[in-house]
N, C-alpha and C. Protein backbone atom coordinates (compact mmCIF):
# COMPACT_ATOMS: atom_id res chain seq x y z
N UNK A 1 -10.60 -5.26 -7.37
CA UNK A 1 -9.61 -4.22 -7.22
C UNK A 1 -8.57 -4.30 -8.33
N UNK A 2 -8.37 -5.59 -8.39
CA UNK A 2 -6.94 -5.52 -9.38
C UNK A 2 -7.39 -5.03 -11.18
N UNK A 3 -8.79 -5.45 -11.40
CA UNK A 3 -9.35 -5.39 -12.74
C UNK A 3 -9.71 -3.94 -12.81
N UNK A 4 -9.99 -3.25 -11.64
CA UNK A 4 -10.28 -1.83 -12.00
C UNK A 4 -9.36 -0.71 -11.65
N UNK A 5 -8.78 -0.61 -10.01
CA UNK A 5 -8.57 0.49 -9.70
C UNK A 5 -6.26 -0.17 -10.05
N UNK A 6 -6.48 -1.02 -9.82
CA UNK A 6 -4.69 -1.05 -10.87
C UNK A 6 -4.92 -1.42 -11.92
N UNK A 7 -5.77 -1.42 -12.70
CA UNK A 7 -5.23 -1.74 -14.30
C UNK A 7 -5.52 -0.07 -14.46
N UNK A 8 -5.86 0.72 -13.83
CA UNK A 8 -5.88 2.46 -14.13
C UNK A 8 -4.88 3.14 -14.01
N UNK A 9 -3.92 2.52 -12.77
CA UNK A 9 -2.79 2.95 -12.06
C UNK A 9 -1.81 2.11 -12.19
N UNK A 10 -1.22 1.58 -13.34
CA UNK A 10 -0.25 0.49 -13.46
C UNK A 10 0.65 0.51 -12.03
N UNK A 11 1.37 1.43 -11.76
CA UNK A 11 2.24 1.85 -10.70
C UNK A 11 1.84 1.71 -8.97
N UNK A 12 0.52 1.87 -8.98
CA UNK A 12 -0.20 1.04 -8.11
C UNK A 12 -0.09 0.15 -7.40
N UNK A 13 0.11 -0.59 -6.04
CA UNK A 13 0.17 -1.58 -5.55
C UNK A 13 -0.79 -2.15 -4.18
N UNK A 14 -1.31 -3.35 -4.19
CA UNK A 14 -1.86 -3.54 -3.62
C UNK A 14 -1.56 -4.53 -2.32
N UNK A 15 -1.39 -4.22 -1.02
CA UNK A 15 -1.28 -4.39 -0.19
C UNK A 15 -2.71 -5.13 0.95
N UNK A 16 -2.81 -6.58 1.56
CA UNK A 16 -3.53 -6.95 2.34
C UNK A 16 -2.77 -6.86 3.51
N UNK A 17 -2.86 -6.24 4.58
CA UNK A 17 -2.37 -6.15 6.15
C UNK A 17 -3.48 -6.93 7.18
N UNK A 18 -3.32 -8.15 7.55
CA UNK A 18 -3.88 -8.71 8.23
C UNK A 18 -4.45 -8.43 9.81
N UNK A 19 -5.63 -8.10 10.12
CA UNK A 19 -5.94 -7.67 11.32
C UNK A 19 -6.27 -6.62 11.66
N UNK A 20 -6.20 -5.52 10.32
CA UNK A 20 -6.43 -4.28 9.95
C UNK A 20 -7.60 -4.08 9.15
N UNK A 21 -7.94 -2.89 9.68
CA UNK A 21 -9.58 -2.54 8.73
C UNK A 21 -9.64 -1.43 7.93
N UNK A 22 -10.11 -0.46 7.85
CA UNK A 22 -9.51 0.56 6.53
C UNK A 22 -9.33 1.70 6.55
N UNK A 23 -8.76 1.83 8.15
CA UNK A 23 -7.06 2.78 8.26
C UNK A 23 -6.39 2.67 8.59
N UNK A 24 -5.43 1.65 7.97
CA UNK A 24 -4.36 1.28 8.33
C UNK A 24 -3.25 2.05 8.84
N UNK A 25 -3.32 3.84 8.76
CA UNK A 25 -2.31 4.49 9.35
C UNK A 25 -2.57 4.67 10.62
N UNK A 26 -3.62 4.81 11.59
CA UNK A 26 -4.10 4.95 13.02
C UNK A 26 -4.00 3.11 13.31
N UNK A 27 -4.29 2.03 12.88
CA UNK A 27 -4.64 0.37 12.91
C UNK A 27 -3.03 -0.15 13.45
N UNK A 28 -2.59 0.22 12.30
CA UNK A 28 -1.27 -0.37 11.92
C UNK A 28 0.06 0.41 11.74
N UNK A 29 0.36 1.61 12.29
CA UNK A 29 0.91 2.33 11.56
C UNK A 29 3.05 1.98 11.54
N UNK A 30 2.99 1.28 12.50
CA UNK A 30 4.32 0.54 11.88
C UNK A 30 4.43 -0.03 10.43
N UNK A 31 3.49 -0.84 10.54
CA UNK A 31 3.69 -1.24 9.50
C UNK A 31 3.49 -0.87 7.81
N UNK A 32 1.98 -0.32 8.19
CA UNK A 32 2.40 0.87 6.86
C UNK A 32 3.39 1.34 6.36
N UNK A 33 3.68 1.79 7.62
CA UNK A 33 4.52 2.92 7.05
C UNK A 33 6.20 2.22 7.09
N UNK A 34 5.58 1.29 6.93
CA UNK A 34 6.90 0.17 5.96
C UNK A 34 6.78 0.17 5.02
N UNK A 35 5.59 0.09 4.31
CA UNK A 35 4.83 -0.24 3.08
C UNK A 35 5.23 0.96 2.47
N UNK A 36 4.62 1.95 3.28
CA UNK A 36 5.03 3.41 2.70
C UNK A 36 6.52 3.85 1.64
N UNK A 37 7.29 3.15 2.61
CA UNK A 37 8.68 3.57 2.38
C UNK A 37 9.41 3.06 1.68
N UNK A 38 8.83 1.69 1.95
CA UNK A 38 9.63 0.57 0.86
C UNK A 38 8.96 1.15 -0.60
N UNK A 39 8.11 1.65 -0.60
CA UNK A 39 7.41 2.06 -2.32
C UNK A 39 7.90 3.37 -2.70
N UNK A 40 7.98 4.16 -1.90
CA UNK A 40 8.72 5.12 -2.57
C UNK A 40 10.29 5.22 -2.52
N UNK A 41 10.68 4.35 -2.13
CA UNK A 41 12.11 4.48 -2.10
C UNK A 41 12.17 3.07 -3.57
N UNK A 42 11.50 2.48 -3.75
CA UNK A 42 11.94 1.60 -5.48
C UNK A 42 11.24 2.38 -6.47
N UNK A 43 10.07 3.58 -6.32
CA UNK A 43 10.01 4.18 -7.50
C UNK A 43 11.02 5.22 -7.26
N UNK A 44 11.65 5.80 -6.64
CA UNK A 44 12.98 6.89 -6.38
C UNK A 44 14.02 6.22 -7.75
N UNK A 45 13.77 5.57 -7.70
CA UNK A 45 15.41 5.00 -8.48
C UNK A 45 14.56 4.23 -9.85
């Protein structure tokens, strides 16, 4: 992941959520959508 799909997307970040499988918005969605927010609120500024 890191050698292909972020060295494409510098801005990109990669996130492991433990206990979660791969939809984390129905899985996990507290916490995402931490993830969510915290990332667009440090590229905002």
């Amino acid at each position: 992941m890191q050698h292909t799909f972020l060295a494409w997307h510098p801005n990109a970040e990669l996130h492991v959520i433990s206990n979660c499988g791969h939809y984390p918005m129905q899985e996990c969605p507290p916490y995402f959508a931490t993830v969510i927010e915290h990332f667009l609120k440090r590229k905002a500024t």
